[in-house]
PDB file of N, CA and C in Angstrom:
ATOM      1  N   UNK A   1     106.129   0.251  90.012  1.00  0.00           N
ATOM      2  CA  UNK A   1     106.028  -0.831  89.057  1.00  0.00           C
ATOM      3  C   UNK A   1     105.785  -2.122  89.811  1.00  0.00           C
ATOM      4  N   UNK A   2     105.027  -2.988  89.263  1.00  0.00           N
ATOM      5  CA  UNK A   2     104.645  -4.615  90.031  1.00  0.00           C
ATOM      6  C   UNK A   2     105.915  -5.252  90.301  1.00  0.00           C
ATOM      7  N   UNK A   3     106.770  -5.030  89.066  1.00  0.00           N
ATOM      8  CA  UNK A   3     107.767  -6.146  89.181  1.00  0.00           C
ATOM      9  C   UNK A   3     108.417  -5.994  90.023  1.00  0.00           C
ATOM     10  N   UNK A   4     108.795  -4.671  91.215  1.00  0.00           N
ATOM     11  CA  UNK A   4     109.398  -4.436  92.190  1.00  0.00           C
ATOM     12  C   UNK A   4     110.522  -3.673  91.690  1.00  0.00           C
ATOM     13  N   UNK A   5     110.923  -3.429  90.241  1.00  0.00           N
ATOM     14  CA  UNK A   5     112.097  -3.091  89.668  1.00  0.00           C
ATOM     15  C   UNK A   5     112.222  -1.204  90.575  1.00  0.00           C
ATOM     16  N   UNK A   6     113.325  -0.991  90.952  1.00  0.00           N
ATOM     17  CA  UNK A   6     113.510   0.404  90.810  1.00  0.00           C
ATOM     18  C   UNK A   6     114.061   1.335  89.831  1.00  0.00           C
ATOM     19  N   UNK A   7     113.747   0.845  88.793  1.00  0.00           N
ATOM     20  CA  UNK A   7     113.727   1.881  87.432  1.00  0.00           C
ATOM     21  C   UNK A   7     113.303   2.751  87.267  1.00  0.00           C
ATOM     22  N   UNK A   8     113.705   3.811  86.670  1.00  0.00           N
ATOM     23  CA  UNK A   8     113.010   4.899  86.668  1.00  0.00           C
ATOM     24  C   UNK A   8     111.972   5.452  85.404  1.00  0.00           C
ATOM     25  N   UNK A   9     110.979   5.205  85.401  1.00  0.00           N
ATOM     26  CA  UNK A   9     110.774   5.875  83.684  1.00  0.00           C
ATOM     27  C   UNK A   9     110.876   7.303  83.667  1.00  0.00           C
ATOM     28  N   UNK A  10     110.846   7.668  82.465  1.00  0.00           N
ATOM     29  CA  UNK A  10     111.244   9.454  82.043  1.00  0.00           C
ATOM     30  C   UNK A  10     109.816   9.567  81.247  1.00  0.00           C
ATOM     31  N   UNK A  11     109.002  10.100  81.491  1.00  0.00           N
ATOM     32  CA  UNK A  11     107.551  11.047  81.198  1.00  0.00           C
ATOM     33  C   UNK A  11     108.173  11.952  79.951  1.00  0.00           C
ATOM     34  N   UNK A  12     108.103  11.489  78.728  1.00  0.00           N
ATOM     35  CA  UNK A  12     108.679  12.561  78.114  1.00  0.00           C
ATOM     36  C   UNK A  12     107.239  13.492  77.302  1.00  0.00           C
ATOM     37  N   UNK A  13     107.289  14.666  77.563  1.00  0.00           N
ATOM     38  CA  UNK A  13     106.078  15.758  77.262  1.00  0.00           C
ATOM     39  C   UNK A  13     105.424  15.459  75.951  1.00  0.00           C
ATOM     40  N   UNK A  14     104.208  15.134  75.201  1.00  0.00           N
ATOM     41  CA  UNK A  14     103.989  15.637  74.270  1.00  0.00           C
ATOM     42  C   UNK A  14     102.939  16.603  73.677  1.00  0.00           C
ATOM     43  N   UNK A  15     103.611  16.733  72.442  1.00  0.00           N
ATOM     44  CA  UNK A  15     102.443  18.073  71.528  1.00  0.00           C
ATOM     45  C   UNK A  15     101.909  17.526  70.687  1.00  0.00           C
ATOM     46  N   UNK A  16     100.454  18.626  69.868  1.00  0.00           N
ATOM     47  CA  UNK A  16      99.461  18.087  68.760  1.00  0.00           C
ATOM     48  C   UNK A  16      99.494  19.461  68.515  1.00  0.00           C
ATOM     49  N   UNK A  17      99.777  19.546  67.212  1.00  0.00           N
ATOM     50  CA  UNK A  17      99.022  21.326  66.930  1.00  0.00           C
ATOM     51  C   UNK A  17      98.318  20.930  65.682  1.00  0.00           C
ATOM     52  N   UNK A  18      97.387  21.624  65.875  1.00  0.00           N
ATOM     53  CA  UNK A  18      96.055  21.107  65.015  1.00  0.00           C
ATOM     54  C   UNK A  18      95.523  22.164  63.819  1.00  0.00           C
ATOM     55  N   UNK A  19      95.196  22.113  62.816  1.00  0.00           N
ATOM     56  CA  UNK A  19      95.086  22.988  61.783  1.00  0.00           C
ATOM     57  C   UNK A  19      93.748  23.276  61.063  1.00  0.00           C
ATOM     58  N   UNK A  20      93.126  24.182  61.129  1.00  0.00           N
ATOM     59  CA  UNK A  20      91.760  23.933  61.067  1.00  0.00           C
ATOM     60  C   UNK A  20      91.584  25.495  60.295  1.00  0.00           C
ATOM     61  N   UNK A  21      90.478  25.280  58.761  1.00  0.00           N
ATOM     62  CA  UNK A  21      90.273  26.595  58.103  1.00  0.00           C
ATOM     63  C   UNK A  21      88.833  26.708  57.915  1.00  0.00           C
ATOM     64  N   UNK A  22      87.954  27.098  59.014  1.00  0.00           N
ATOM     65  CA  UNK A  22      86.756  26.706  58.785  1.00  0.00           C
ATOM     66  C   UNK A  22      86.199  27.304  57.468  1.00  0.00           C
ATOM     67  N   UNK A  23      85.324  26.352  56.856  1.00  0.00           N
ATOM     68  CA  UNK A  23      84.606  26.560  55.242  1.00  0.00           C
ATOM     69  C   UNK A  23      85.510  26.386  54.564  1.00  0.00           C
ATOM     70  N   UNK A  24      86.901  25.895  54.226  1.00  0.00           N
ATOM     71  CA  UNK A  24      87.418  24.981  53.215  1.00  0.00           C
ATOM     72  C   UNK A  24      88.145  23.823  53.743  1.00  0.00           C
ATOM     73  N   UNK A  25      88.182  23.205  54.735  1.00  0.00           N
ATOM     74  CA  UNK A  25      88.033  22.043  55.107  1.00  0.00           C
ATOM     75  C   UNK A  25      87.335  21.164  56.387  1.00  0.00           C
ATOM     76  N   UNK A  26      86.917  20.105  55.835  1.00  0.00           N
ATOM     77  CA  UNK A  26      85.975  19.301  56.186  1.00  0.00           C
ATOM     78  C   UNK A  26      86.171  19.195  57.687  1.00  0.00           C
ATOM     79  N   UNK A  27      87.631  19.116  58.017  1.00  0.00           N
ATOM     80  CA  UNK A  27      87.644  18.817  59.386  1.00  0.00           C
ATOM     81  C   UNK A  27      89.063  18.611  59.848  1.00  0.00           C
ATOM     82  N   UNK A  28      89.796  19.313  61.046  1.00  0.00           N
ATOM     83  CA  UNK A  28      90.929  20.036  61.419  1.00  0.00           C
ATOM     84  C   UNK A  28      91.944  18.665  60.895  1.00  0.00           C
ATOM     85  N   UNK A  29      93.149  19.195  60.654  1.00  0.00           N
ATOM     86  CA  UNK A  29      94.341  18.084  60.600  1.00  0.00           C
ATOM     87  C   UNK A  29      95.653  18.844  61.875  1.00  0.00           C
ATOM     88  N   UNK A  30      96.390  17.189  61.974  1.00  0.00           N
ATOM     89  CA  UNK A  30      97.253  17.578  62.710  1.00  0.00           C
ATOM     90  C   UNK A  30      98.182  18.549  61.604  1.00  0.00           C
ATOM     91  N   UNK A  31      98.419  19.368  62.275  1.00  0.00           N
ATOM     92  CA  UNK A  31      99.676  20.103  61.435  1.00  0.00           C
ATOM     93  C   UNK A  31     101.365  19.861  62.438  1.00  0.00           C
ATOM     94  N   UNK A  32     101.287  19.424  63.325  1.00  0.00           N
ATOM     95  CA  UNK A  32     102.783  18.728  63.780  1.00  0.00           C
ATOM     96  C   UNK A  32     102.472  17.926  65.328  1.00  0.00           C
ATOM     97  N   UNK A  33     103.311  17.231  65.397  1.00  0.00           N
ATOM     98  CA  UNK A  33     103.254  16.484  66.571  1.00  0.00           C
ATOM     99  C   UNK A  33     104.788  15.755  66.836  1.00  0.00           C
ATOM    100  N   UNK A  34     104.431  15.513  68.273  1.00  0.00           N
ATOM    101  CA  UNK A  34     106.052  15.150  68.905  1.00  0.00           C
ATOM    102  C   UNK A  34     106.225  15.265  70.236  1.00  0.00           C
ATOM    103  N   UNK A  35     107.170  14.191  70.705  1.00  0.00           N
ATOM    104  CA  UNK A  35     107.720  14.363  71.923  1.00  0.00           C
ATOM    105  C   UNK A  35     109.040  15.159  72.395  1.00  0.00           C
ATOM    106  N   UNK A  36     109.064  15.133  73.595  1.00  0.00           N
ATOM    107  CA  UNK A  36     110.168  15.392  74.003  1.00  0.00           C
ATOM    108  C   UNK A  36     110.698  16.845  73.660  1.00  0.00           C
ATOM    109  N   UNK A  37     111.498  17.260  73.030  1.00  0.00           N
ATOM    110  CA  UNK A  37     112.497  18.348  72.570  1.00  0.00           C
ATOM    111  C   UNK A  37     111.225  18.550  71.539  1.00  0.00           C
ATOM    112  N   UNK A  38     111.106  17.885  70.599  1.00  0.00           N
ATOM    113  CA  UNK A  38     110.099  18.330  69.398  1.00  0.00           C
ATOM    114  C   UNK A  38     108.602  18.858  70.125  1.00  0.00           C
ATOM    115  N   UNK A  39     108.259  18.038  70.829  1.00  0.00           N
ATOM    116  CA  UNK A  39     107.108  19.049  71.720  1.00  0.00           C
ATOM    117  C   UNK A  39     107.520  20.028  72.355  1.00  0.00           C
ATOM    118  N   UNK A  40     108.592  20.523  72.749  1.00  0.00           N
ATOM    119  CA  UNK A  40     108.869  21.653  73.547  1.00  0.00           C
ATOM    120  C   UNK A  40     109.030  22.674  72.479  1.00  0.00           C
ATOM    121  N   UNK A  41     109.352  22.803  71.420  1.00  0.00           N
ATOM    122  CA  UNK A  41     109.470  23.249  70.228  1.00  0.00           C
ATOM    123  C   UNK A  41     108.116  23.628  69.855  1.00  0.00           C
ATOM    124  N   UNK A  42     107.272  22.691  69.365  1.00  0.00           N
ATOM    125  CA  UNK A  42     105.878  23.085  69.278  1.00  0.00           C
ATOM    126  C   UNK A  42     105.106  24.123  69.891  1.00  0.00           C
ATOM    127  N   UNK A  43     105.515  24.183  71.186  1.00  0.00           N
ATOM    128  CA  UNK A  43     104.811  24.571  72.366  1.00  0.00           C
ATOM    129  C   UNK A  43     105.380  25.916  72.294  1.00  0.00           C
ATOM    130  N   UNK A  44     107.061  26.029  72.176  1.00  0.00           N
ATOM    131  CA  UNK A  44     106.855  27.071  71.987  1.00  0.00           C
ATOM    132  C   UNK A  44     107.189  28.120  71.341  1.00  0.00           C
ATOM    133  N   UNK A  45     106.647  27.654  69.779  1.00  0.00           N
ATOM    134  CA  UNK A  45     106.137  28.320  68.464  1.00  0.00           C
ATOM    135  C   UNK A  45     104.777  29.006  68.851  1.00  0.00           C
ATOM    136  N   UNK A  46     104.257  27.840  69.100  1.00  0.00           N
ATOM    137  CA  UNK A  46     102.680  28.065  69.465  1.00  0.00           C
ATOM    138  C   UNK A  46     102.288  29.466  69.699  1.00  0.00           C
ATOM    139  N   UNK A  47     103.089  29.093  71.440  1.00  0.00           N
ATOM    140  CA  UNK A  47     103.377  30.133  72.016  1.00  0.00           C
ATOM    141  C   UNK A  47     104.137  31.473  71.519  1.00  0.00           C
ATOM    142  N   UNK A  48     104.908  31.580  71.162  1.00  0.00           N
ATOM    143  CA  UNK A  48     105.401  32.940  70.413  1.00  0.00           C
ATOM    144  C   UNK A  48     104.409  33.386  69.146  1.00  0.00           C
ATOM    145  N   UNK A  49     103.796  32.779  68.822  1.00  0.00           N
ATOM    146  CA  UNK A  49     102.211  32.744  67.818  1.00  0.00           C
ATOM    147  C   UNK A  49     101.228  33.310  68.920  1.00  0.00           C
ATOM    148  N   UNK A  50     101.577  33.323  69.941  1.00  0.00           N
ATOM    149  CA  UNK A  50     100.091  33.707  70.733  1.00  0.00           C
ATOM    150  C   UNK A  50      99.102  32.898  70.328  1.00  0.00           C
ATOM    151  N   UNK A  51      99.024  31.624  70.049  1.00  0.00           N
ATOM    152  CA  UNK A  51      98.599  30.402  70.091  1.00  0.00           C
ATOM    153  C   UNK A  51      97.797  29.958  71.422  1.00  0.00           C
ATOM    154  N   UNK A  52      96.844  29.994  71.964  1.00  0.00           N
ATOM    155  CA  UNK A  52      96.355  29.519  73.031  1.00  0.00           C
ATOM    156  C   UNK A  52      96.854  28.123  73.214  1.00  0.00           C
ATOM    157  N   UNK A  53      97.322  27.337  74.438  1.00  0.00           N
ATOM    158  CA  UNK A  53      97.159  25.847  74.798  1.00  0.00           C
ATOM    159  C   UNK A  53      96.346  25.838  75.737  1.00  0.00           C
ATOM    160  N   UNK A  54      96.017  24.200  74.868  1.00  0.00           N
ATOM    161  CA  UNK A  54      95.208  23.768  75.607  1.00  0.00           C
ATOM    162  C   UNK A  54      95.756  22.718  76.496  1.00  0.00           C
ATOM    163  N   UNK A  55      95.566  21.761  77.748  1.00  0.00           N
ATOM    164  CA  UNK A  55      96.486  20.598  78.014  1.00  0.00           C
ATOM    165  C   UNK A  55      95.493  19.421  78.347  1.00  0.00           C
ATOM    166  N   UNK A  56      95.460  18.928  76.969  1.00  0.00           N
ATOM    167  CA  UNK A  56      94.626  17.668  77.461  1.00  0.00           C
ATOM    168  C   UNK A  56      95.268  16.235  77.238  1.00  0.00           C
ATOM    169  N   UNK A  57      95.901  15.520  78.287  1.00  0.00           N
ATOM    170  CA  UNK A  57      97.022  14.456  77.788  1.00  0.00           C
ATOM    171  C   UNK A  57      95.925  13.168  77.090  1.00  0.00           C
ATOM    172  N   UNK A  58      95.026  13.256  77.715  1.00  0.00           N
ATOM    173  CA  UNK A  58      94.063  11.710  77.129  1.00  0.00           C
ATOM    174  C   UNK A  58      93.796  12.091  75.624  1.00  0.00           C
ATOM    175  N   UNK A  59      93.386  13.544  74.989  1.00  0.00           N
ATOM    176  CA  UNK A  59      93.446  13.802  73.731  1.00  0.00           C
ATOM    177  C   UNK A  59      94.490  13.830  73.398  1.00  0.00           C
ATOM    178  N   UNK A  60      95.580  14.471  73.634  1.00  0.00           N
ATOM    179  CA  UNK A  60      96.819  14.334  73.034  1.00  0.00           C
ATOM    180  C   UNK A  60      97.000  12.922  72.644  1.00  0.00           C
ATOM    181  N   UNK A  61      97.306  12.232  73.448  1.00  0.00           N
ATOM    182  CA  UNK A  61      97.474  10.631  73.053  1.00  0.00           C
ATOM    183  C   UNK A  61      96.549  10.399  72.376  1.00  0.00           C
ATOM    184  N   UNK A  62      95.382  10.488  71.780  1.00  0.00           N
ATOM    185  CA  UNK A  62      94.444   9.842  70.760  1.00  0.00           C
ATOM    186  C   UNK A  62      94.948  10.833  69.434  1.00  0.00           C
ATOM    187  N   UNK A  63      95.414  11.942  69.561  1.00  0.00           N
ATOM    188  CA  UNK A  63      95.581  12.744  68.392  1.00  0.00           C
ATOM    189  C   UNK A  63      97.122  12.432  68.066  1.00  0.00           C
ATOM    190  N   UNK A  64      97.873  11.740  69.043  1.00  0.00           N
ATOM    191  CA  UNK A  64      99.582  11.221  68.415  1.00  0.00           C
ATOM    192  C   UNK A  64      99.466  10.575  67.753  1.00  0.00           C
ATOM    193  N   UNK A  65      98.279   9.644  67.758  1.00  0.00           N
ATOM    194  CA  UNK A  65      98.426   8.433  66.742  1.00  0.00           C
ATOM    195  C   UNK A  65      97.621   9.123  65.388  1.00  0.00           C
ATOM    196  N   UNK A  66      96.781  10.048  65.114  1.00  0.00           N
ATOM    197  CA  UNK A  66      96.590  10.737  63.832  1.00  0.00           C
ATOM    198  C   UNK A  66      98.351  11.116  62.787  1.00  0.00           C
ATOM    199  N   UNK A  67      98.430  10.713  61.687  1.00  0.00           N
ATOM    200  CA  UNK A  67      99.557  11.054  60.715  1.00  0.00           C
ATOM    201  C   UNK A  67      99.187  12.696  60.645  1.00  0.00           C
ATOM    202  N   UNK A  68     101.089  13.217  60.585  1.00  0.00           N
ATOM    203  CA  UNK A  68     101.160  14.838  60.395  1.00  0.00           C
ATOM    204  C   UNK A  68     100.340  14.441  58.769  1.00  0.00           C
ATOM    205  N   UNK A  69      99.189  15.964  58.858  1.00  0.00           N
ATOM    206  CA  UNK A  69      98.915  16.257  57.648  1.00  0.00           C
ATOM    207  C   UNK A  69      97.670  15.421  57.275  1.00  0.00           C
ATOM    208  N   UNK A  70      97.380  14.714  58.067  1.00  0.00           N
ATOM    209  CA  UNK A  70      96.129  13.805  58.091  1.00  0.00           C
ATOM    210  C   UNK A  70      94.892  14.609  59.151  1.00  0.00           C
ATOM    211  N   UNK A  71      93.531  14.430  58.725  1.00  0.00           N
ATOM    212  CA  UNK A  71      92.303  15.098  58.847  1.00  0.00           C
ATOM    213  C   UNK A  71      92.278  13.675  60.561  1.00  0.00           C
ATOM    214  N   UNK A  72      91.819  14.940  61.157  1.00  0.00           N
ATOM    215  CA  UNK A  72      91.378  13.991  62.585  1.00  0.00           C
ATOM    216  C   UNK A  72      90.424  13.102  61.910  1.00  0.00           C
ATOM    217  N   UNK A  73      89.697  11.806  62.739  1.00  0.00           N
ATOM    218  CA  UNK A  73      88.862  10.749  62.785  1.00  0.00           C
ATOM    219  C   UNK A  73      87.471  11.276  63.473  1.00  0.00           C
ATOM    220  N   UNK A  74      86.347  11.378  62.643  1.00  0.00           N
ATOM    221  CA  UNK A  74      85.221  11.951  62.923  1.00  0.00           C
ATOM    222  C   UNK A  74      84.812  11.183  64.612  1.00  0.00           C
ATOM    223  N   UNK A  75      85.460  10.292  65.424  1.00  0.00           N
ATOM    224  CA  UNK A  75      85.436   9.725  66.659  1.00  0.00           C
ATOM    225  C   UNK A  75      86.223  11.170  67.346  1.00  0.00           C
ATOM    226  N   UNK A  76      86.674  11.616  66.988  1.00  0.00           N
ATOM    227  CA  UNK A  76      87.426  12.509  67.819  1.00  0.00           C
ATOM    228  C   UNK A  76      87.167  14.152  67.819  1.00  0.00           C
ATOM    229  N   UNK A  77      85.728  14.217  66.750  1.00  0.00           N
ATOM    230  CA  UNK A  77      85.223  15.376  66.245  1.00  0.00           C
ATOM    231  C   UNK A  77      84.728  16.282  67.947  1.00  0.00           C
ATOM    232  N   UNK A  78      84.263  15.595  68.348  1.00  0.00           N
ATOM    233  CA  UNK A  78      83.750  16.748  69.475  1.00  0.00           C
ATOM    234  C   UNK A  78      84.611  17.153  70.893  1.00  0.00           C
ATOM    235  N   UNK A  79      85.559  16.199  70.962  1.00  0.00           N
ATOM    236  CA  UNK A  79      86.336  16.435  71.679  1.00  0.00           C
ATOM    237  C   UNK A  79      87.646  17.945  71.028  1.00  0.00           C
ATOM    238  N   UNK A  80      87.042  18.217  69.839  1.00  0.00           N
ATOM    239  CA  UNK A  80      88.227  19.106  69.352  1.00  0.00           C
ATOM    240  C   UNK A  80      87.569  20.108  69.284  1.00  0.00           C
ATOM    241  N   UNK A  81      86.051  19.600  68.784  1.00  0.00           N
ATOM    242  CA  UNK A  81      85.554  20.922  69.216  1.00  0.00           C
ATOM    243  C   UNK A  81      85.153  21.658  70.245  1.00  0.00           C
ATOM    244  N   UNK A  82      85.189  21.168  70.902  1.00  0.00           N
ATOM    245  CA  UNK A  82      85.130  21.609  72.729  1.00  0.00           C
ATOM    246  C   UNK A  82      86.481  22.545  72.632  1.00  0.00           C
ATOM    247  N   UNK A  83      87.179  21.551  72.118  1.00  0.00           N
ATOM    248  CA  UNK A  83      88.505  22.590  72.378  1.00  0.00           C
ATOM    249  C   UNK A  83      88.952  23.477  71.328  1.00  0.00           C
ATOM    250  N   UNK A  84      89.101  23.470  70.253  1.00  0.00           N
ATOM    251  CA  UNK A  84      88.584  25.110  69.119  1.00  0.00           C
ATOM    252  C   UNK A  84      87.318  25.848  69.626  1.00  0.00           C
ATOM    253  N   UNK A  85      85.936  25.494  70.306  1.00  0.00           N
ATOM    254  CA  UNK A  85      85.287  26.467  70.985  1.00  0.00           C
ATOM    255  C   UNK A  85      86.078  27.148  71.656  1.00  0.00           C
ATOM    256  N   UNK A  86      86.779  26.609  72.548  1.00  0.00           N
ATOM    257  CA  UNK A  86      87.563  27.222  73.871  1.00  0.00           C
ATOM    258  C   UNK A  86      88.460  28.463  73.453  1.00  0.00           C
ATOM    259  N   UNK A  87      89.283  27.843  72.286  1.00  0.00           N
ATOM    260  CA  UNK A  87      90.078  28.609  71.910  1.00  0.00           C
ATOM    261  C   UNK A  87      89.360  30.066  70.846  1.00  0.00           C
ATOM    262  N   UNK A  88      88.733  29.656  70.452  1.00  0.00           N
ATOM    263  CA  UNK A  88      87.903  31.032  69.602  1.00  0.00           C
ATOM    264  C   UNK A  88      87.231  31.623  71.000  1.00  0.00           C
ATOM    265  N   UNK A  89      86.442  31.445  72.091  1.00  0.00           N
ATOM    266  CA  UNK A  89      86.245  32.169  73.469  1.00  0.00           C
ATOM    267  C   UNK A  89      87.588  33.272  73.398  1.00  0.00           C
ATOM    268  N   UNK A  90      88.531  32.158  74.093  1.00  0.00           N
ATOM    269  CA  UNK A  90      89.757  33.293  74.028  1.00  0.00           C
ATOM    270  C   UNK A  90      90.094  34.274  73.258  1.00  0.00           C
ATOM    271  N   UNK A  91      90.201  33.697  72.006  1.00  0.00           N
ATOM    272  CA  UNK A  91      90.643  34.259  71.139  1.00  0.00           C
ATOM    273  C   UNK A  91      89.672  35.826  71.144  1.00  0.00           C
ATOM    274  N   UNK A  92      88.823  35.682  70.886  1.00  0.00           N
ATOM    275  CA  UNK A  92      87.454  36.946  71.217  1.00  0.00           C
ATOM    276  C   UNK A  92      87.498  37.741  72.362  1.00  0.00           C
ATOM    277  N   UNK A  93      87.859  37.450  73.514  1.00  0.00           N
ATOM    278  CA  UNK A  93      88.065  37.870  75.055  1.00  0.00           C
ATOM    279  C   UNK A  93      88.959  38.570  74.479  1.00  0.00           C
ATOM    280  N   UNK A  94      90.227  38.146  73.943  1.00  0.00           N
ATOM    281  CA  UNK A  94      91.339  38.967  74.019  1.00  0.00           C
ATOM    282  C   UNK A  94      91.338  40.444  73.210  1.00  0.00           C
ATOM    283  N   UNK A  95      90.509  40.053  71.561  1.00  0.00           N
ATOM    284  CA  UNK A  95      90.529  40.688  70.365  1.00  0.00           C
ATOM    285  C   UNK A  95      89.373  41.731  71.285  1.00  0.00           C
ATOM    286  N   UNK A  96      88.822  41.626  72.696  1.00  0.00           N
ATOM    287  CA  UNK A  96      87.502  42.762  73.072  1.00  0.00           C
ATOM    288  C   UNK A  96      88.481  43.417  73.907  1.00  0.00           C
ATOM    289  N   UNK A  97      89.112  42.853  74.947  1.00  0.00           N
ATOM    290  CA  UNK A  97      89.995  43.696  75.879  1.00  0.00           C
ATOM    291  C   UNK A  97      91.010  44.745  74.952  1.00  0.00           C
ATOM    292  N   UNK A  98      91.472  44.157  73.499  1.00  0.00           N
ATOM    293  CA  UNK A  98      92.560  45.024  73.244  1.00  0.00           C
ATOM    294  C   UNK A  98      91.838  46.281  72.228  1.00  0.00           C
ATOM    295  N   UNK A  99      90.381  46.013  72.035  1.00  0.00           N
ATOM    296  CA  UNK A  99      89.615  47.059  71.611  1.00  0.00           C
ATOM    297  C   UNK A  99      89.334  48.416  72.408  1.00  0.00           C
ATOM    298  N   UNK A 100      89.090  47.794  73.558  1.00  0.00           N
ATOM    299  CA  UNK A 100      88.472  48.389  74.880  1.00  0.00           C
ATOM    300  C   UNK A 100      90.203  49.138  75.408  1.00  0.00           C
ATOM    301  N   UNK A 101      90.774  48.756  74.688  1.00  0.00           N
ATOM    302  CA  UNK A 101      91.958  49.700  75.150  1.00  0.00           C
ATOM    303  C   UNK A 101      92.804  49.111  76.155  1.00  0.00           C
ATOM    304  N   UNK A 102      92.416  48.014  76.898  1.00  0.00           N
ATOM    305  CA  UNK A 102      92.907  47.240  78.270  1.00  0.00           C
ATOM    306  C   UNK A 102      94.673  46.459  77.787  1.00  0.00           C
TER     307      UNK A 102
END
């Protein structure tokens, strides 16, 4: 810190889980968000969902300030879709390996 202070700050973690039904809505909403304990929670629902994460903190922070239950901001449209591509990849990789018997 400039001021010379030896304080410590605490980094507390956060989550975005995002809700998206392609062909009946226009465009994904947050479905929960939170720090701390409430992001660790998120994370791992998610996770026991077999939920892919993703970890992007510069999106995260633009998607904290979206309201739970509110449709992302068409400014933030391709950055999500980069990342729902990603996650339907996976999602497909996995749904072929567990075909293939693996």
């Amino acid at each position: 810190m400039s001021d010379g202070s030896t304080r410590k700050t605490h980094h507390q973690r956060k989550a975005v889980a995002l809700r998206y039904k392609r062909g009946s809505e226009p465009a994904p909403r947050v479905s929960a968000a939170g720090r701390g304990r409430v992001a660790e929670t998120i994370l791992a629902k998610a996770a026991e969902a077999g939920v892919p994460l993703v970890e992007d903190a510069d999106l995260v922070n633009l998607l904290d300030k979206v309201p739970v239950g509110e449709s992302i901001p068409p400014v933030l449209y391709k950055a999500v879709a980069e990342v729902l591509s990603y996650v339907y990849r996976v999602n497909r990789r996995f749904a072929e390996r567990l075909d293939a018997g693996e």
